[in-house]
N, C-alpha and C. Protein backbone atom coordinates (compact mmCIF):
# COMPACT_ATOMS: atom_id res chain seq x y z
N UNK A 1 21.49 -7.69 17.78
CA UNK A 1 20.92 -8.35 16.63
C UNK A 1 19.86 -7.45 16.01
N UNK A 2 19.80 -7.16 14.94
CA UNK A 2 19.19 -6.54 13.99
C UNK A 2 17.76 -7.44 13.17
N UNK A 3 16.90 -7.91 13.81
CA UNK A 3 15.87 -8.19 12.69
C UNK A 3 14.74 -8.18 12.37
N UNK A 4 15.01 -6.42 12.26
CA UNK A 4 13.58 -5.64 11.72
C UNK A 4 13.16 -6.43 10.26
N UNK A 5 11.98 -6.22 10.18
CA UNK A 5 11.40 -5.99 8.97
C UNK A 5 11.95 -5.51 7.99
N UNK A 6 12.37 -5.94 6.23
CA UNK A 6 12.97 -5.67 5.73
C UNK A 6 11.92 -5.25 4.28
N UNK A 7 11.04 -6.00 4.64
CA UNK A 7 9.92 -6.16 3.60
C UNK A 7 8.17 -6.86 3.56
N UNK A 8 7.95 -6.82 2.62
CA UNK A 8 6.51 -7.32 3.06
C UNK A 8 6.75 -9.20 2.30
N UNK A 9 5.80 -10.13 2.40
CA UNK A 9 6.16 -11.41 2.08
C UNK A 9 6.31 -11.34 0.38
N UNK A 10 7.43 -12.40 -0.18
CA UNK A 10 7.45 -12.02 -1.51
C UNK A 10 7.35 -13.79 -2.09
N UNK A 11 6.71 -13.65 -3.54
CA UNK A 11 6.60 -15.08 -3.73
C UNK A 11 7.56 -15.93 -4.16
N UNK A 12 8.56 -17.01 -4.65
CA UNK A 12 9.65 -17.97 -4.81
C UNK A 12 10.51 -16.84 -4.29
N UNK A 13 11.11 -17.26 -2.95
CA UNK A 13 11.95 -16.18 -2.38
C UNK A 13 12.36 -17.14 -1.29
N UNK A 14 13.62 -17.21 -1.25
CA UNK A 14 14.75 -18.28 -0.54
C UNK A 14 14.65 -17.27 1.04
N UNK A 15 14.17 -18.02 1.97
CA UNK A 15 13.91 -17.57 3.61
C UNK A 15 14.88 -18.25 4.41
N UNK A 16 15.69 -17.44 5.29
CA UNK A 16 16.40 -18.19 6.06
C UNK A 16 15.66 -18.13 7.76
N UNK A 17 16.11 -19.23 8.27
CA UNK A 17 15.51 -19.26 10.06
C UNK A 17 15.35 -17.99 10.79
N UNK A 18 14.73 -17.11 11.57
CA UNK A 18 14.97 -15.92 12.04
C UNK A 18 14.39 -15.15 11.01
N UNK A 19 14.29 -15.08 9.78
CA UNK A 19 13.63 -13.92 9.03
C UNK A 19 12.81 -13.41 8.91
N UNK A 20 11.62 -11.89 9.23
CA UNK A 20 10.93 -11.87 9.29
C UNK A 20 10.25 -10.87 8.49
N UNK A 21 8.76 -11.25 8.42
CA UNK A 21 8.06 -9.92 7.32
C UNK A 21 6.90 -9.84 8.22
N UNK A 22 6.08 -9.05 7.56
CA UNK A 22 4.79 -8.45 8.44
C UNK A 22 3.59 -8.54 7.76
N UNK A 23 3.23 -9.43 7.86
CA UNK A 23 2.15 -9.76 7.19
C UNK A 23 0.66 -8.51 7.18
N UNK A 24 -0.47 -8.68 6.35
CA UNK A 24 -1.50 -8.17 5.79
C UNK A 24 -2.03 -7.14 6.87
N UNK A 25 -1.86 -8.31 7.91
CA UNK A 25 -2.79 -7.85 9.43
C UNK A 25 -1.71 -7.43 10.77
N UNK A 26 -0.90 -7.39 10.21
CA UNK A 26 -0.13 -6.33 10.82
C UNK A 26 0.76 -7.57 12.22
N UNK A 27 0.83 -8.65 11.88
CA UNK A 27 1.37 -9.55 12.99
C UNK A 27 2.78 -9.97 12.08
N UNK A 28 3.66 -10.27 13.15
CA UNK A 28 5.00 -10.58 12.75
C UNK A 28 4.73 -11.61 12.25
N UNK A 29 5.48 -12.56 10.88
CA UNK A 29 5.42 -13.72 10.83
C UNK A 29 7.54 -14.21 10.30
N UNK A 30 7.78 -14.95 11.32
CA UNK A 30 9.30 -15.42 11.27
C UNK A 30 9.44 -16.48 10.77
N UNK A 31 10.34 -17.04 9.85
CA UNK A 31 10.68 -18.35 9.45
C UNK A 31 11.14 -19.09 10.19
N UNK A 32 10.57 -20.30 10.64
CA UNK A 32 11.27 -21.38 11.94
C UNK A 32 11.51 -22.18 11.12
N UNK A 33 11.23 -22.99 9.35
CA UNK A 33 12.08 -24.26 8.79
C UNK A 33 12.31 -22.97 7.50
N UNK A 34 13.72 -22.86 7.41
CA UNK A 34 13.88 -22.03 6.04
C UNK A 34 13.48 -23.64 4.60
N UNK A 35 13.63 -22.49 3.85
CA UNK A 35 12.85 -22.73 2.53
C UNK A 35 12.40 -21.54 1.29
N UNK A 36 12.24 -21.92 0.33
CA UNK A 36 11.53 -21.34 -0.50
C UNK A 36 10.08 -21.15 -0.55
N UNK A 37 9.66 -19.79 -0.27
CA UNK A 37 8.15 -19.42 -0.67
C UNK A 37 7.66 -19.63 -1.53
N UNK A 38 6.10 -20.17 -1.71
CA UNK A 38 5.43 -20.66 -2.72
C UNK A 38 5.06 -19.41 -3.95
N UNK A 39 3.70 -19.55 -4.56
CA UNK A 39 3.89 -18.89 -5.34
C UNK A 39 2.67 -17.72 -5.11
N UNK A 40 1.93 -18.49 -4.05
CA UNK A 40 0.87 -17.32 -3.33
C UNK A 40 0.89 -16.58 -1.91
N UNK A 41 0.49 -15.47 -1.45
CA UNK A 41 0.33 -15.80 -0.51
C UNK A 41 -0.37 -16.90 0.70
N UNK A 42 0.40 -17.10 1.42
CA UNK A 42 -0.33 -17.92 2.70
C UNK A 42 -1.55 -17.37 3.16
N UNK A 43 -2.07 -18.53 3.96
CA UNK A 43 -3.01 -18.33 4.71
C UNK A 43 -2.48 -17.68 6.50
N UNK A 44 -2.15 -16.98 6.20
CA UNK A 44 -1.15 -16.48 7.56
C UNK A 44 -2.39 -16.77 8.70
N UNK A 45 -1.77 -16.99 9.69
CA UNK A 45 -2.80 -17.77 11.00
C UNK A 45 -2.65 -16.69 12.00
N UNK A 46 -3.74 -15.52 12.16
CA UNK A 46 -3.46 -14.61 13.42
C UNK A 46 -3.36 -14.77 14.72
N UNK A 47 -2.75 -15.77 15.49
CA UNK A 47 -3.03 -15.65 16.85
C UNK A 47 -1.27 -16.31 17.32
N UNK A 48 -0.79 -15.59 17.99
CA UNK A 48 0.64 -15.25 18.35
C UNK A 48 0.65 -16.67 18.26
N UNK A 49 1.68 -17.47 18.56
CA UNK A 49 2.62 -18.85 18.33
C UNK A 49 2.00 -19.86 17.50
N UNK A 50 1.24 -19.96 16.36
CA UNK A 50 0.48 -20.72 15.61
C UNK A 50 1.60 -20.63 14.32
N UNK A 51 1.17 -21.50 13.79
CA UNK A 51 2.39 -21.85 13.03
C UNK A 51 1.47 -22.15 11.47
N UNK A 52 2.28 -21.49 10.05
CA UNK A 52 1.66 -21.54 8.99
C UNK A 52 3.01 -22.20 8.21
N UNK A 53 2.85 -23.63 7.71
CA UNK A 53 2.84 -24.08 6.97
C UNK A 53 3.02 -24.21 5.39
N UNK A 54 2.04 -23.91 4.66
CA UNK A 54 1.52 -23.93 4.11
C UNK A 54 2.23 -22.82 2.64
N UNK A 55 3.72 -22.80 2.66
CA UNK A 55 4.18 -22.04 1.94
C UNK A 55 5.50 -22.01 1.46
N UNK A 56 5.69 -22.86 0.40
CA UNK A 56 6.23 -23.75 -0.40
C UNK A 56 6.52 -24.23 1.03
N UNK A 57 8.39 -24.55 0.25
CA UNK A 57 8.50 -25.25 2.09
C UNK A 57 9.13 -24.47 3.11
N UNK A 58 8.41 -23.69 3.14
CA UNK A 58 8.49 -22.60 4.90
C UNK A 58 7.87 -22.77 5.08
N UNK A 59 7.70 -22.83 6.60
CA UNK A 59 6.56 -22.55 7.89
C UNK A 59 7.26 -21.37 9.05
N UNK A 60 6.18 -20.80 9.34
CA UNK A 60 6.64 -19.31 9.68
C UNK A 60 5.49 -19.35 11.14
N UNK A 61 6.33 -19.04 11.92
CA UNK A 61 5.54 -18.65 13.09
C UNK A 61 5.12 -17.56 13.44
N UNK A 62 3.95 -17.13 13.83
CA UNK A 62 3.14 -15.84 14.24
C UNK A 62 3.70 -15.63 15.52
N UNK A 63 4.29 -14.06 15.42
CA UNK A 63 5.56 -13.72 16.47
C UNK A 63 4.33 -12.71 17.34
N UNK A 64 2.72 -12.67 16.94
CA UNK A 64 2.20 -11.52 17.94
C UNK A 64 2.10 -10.07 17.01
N UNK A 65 1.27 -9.56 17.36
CA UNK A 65 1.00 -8.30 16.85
C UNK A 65 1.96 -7.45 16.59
N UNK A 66 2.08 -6.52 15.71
CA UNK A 66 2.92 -5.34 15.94
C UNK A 66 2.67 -4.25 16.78
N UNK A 67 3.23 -4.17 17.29
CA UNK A 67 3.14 -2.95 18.59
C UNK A 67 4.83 -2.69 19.30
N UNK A 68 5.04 -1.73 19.35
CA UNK A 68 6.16 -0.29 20.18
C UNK A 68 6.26 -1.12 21.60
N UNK A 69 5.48 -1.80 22.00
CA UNK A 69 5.57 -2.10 23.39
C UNK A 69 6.05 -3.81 23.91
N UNK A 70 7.04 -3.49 24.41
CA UNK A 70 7.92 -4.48 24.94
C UNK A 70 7.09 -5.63 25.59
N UNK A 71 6.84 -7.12 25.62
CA UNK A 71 6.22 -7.85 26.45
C UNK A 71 6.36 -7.73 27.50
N UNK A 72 5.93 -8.23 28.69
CA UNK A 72 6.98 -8.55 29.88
C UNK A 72 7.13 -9.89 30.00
N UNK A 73 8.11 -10.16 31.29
CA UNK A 73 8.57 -11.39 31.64
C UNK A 73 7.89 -12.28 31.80
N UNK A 74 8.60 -13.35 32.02
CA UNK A 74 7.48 -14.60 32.54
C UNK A 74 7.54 -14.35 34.21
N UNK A 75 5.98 -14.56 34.68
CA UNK A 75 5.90 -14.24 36.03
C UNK A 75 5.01 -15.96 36.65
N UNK A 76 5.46 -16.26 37.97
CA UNK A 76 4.87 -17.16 38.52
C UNK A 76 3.26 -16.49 39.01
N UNK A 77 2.49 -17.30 38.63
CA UNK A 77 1.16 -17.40 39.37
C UNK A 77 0.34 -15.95 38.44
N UNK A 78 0.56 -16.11 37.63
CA UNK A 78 0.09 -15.27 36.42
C UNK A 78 -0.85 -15.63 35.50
N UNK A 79 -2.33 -15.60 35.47
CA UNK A 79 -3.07 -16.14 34.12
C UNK A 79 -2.46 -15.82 32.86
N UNK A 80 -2.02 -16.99 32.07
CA UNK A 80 -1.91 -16.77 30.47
C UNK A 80 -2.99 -17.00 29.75
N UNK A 81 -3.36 -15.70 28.18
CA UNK A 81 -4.33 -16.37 27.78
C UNK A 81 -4.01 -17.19 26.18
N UNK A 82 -4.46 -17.45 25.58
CA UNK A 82 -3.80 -18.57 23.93
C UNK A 82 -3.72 -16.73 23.30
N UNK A 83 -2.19 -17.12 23.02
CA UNK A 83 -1.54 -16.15 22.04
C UNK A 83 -1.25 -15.12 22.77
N UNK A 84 -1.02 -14.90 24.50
CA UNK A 84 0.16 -13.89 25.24
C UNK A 84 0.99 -14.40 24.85
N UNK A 85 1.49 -13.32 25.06
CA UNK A 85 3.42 -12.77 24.48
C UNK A 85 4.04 -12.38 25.97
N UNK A 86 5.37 -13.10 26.15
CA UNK A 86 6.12 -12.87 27.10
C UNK A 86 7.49 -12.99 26.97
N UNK A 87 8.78 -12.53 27.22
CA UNK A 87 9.80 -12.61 26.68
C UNK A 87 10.50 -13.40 27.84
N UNK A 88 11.10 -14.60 27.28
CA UNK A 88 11.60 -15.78 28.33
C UNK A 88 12.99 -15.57 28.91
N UNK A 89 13.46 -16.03 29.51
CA UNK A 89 14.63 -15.80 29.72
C UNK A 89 16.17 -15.56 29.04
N UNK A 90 15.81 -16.20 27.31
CA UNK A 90 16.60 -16.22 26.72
C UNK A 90 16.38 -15.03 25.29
N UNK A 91 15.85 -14.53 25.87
CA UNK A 91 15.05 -12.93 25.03
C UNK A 91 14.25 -12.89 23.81
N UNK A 92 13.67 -14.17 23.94
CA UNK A 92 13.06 -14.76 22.55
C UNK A 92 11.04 -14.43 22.87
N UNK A 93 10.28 -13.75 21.99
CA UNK A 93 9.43 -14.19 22.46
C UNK A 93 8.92 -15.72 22.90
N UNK A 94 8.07 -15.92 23.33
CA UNK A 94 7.03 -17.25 24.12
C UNK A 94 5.75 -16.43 23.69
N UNK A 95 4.86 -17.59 22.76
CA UNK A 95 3.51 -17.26 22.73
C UNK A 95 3.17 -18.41 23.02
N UNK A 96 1.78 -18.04 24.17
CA UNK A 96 1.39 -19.20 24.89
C UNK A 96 -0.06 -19.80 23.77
N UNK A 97 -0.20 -21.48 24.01
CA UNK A 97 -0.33 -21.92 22.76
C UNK A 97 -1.88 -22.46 23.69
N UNK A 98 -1.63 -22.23 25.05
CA UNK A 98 -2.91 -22.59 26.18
C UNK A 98 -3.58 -21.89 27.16
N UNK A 99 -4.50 -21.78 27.62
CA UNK A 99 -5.15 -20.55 28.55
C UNK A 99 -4.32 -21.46 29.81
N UNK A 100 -3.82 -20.55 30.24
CA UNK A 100 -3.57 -21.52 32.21
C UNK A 100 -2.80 -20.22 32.79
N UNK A 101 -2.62 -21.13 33.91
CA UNK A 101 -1.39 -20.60 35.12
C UNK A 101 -0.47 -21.32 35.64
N UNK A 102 1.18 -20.43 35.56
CA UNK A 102 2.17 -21.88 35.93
C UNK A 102 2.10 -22.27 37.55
N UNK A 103 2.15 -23.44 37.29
CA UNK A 103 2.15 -24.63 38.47
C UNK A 103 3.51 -23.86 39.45
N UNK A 104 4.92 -23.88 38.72
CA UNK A 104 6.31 -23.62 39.42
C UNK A 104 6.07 -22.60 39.48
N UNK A 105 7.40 -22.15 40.67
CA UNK A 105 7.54 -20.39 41.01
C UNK A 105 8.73 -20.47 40.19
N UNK A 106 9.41 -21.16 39.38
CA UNK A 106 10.70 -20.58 38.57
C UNK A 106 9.90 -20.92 37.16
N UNK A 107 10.39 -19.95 35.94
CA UNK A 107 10.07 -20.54 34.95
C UNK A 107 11.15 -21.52 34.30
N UNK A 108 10.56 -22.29 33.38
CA UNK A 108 10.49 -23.21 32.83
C UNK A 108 12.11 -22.96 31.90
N UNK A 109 12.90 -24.35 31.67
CA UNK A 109 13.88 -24.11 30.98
C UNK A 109 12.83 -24.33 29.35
N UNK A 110 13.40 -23.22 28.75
CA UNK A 110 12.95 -22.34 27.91
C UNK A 110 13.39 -23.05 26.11
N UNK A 111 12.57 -23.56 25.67
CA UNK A 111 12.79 -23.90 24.18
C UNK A 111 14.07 -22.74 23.23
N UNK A 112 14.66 -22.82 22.82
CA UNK A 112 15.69 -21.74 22.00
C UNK A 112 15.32 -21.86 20.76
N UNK A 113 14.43 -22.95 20.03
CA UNK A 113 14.75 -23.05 18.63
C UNK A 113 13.44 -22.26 18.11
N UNK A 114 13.57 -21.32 16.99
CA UNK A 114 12.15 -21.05 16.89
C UNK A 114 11.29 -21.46 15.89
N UNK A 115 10.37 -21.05 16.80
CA UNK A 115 9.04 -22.31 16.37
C UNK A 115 8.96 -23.86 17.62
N UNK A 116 10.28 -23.73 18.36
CA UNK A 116 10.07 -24.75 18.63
C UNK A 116 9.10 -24.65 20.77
N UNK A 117 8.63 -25.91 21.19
CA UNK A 117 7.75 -25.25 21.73
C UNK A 117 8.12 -25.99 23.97
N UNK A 118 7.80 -24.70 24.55
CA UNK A 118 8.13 -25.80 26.09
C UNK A 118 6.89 -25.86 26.46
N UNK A 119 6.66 -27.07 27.52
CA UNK A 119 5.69 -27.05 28.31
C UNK A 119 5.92 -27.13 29.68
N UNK A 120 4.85 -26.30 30.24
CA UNK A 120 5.27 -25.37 31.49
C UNK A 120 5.12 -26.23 33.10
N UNK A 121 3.56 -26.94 32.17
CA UNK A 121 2.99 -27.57 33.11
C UNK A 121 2.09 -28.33 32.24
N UNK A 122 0.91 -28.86 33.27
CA UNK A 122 0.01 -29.90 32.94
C UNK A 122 -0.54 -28.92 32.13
N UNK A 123 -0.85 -27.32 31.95
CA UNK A 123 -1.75 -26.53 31.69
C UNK A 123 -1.56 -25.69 30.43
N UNK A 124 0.12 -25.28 30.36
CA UNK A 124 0.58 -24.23 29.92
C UNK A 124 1.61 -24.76 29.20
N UNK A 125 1.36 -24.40 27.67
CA UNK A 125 2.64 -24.61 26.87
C UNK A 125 3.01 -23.36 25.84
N UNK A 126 4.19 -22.83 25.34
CA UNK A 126 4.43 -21.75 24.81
C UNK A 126 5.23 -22.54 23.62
N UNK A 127 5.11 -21.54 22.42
CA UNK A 127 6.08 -21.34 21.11
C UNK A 127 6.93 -20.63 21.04
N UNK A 128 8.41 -20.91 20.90
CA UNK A 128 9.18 -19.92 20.52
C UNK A 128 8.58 -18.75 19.50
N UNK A 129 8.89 -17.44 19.74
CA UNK A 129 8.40 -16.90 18.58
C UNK A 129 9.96 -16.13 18.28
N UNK A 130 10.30 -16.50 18.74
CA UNK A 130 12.06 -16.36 18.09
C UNK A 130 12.40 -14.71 18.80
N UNK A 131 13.55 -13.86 18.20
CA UNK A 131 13.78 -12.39 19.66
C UNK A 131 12.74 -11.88 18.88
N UNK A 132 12.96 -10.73 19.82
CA UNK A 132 11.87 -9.40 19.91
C UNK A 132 12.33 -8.99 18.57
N UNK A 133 11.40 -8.35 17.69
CA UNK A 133 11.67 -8.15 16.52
C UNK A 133 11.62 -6.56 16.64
N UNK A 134 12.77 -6.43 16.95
CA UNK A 134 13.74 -5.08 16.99
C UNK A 134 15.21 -5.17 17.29
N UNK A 135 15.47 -3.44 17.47
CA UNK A 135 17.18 -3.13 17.34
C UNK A 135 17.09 -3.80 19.17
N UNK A 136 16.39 -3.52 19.93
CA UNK A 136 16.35 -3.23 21.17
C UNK A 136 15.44 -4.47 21.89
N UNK A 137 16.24 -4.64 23.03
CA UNK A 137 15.74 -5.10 24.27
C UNK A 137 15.21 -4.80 24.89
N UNK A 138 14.43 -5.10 26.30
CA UNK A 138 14.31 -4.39 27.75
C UNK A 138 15.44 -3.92 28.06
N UNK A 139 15.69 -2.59 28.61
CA UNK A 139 17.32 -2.18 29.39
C UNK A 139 16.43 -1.17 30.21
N UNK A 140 17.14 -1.71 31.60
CA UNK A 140 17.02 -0.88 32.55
C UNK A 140 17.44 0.68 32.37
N UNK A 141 16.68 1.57 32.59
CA UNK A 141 17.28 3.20 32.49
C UNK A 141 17.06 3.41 30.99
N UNK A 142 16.58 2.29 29.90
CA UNK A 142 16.40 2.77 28.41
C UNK A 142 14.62 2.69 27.89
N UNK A 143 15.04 2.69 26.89
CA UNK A 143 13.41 2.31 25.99
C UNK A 143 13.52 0.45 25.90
N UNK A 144 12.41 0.83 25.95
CA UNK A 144 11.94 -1.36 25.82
C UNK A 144 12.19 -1.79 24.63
N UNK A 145 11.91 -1.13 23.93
CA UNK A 145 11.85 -1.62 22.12
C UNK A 145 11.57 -0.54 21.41
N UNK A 146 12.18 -0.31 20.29
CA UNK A 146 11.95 0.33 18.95
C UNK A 146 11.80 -0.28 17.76
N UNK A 147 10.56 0.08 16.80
CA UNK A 147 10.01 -0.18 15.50
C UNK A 147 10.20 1.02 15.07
N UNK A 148 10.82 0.57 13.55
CA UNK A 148 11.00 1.90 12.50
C UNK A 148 10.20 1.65 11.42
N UNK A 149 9.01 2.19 11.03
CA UNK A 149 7.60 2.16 10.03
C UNK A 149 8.36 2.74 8.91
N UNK A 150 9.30 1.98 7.69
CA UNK A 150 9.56 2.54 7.12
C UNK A 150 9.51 1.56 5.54
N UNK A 151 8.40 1.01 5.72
CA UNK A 151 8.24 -0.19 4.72
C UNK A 151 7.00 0.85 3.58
N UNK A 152 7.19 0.67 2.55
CA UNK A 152 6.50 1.40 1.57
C UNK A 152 5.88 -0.09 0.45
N UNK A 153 4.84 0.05 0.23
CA UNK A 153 4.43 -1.25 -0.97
C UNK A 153 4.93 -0.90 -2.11
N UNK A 154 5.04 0.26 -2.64
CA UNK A 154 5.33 0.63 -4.41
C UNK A 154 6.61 1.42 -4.17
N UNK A 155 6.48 2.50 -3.44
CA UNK A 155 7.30 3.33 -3.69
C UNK A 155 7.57 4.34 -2.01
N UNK A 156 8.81 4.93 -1.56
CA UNK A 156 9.03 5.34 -0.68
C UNK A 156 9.04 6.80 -0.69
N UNK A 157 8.16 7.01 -0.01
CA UNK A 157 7.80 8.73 -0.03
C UNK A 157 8.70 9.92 1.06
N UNK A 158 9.43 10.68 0.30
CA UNK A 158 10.10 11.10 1.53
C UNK A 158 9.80 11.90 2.69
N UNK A 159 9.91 11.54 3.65
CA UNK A 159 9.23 11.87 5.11
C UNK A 159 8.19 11.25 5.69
N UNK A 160 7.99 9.89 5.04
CA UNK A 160 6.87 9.26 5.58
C UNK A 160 7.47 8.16 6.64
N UNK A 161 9.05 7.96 7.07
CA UNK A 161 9.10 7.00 7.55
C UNK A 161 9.16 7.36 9.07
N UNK A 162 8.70 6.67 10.36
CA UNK A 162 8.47 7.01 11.26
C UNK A 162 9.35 6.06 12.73
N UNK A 163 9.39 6.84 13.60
CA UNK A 163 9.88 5.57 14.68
C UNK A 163 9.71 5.50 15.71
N UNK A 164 9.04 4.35 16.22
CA UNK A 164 8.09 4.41 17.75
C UNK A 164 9.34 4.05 18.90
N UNK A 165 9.03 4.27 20.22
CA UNK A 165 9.75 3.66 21.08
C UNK A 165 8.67 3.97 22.31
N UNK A 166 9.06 3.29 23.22
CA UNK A 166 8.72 2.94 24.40
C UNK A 166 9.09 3.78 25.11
N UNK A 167 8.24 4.84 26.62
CA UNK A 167 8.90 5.09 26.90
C UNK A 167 9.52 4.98 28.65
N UNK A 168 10.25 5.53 28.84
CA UNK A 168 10.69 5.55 30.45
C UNK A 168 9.51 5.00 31.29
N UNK A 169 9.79 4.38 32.47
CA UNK A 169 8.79 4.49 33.62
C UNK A 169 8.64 5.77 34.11
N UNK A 170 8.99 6.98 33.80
CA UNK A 170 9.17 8.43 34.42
C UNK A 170 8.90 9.05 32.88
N UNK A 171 8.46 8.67 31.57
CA UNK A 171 7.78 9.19 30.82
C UNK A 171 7.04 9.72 30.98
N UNK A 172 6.35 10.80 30.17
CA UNK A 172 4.99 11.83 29.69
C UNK A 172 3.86 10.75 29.13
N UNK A 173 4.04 9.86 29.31
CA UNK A 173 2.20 8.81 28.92
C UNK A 173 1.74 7.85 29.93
N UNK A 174 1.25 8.90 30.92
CA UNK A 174 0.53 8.38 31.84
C UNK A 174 1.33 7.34 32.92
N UNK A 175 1.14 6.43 33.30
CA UNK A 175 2.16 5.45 33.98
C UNK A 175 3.74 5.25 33.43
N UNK A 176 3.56 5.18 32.06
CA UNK A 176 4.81 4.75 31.34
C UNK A 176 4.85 3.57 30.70
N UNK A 177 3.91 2.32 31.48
CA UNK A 177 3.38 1.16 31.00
C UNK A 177 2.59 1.24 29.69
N UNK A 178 3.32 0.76 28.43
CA UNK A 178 2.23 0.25 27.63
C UNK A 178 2.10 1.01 26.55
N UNK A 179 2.67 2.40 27.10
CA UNK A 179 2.74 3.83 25.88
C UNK A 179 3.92 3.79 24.81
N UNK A 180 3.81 4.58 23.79
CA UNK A 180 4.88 4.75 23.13
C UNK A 180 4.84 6.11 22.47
N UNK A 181 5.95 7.00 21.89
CA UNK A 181 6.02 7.84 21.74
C UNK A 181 6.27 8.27 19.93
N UNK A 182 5.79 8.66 18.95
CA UNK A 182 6.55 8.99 17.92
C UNK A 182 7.26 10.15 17.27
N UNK A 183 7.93 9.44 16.28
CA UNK A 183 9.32 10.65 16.31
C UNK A 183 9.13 10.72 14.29
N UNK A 184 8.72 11.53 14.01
CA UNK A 184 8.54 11.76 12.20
C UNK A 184 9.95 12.14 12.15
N UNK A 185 10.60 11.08 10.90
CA UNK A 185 11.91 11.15 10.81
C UNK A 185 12.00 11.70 8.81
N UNK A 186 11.68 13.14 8.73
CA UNK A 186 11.59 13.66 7.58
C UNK A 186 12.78 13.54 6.59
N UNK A 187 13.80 13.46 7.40
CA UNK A 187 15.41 13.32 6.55
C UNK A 187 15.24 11.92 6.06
N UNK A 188 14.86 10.72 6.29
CA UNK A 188 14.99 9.56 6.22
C UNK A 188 14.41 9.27 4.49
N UNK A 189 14.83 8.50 3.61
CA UNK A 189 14.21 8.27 2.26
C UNK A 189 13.44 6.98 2.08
């Protein structure tokens, strides 16, 4: 599944479920009720699984910062804090919507709809933030995720577009955890 960034938010503009743009401050924001965009920008809400409203009738969930680097899993006996990012079993982000720690050693059967939300425990509840907003998954023996920086506001300059990835656990950045590598892609328009 393919659903990078295609653009920045635009105003009366027909949004379908899954679609996403990148708002001001640099956080994903995905459509969870499609609709038509109003005629301003939103008040986009920065903190991963919070949900904005407020634009014609879409509401768009905050999918988490932009960053090259893959979440990890959901782990038992793990502090979450409001607005970690973890990728659930069904490869969708989870932004946690509560500070806690899960109660179970299995996680939780997992919300699919996005935007829509599970609760874990008495403590801990998460938002779909719908998949990883890239070409790429976690894969064993590969890169975690790739972002291609190739969004221009006016006009597209050639050789400015760029593309991060993640790299190996046996990568050149230190542990391998957390780093990413870039690649200036000058042929690209």
């Amino acid at each position: 599944m393919n659903n990078l960034v295609i653009g920045v938010w635009a105003s009366s503009t027909s949004y379908t479920v899954g679609q996403l743009v990148l708002d001001s401050s640099n956080y994903w924001q995905i459509v969870a009720t499609a609709g038509t965009s109003g005629a301003t920008v939103p008040s986009w809400i920065d903190t991963c699984g919070n949900l904005t409203a407020n634009d014609g009738t879409v509401a768009w969930v905050n999918a988490g910062f932009l960053t090259p680097v893959t979440p990890q899993a959901w782990q038992a006996d793990t502090y979450y804090s409001v607005g970690g990012r973890i990728i659930d079993g069904n490869n969708n982000l989870e932004c946690a919507l509560e500070t806690g720690i899960p109660t179970g050693a299995t996680a939780p059967t997992w919300s699919t709809a996005i935007g829509g939300t599970t609760t874990e425990s008495t403590s801990l509840k998460w938002r779909n933030g719908g998949p990883l907003p890239s070409h790429a998954l976690p894969e064993t023996g590969g890169t975690s995720g790739v972002i291609m920086d190739n969004v221009a506001q006016s006009i597209l300059i050639t050789g400015t577009s760029q593309v991060y990835f993640s790299t190996l656990g046996t990568g050149r950045c230190g542990t391998g955890n957390g780093c990413a590598v870039q690649a200036s892609q000058s042929a690209l328009n």
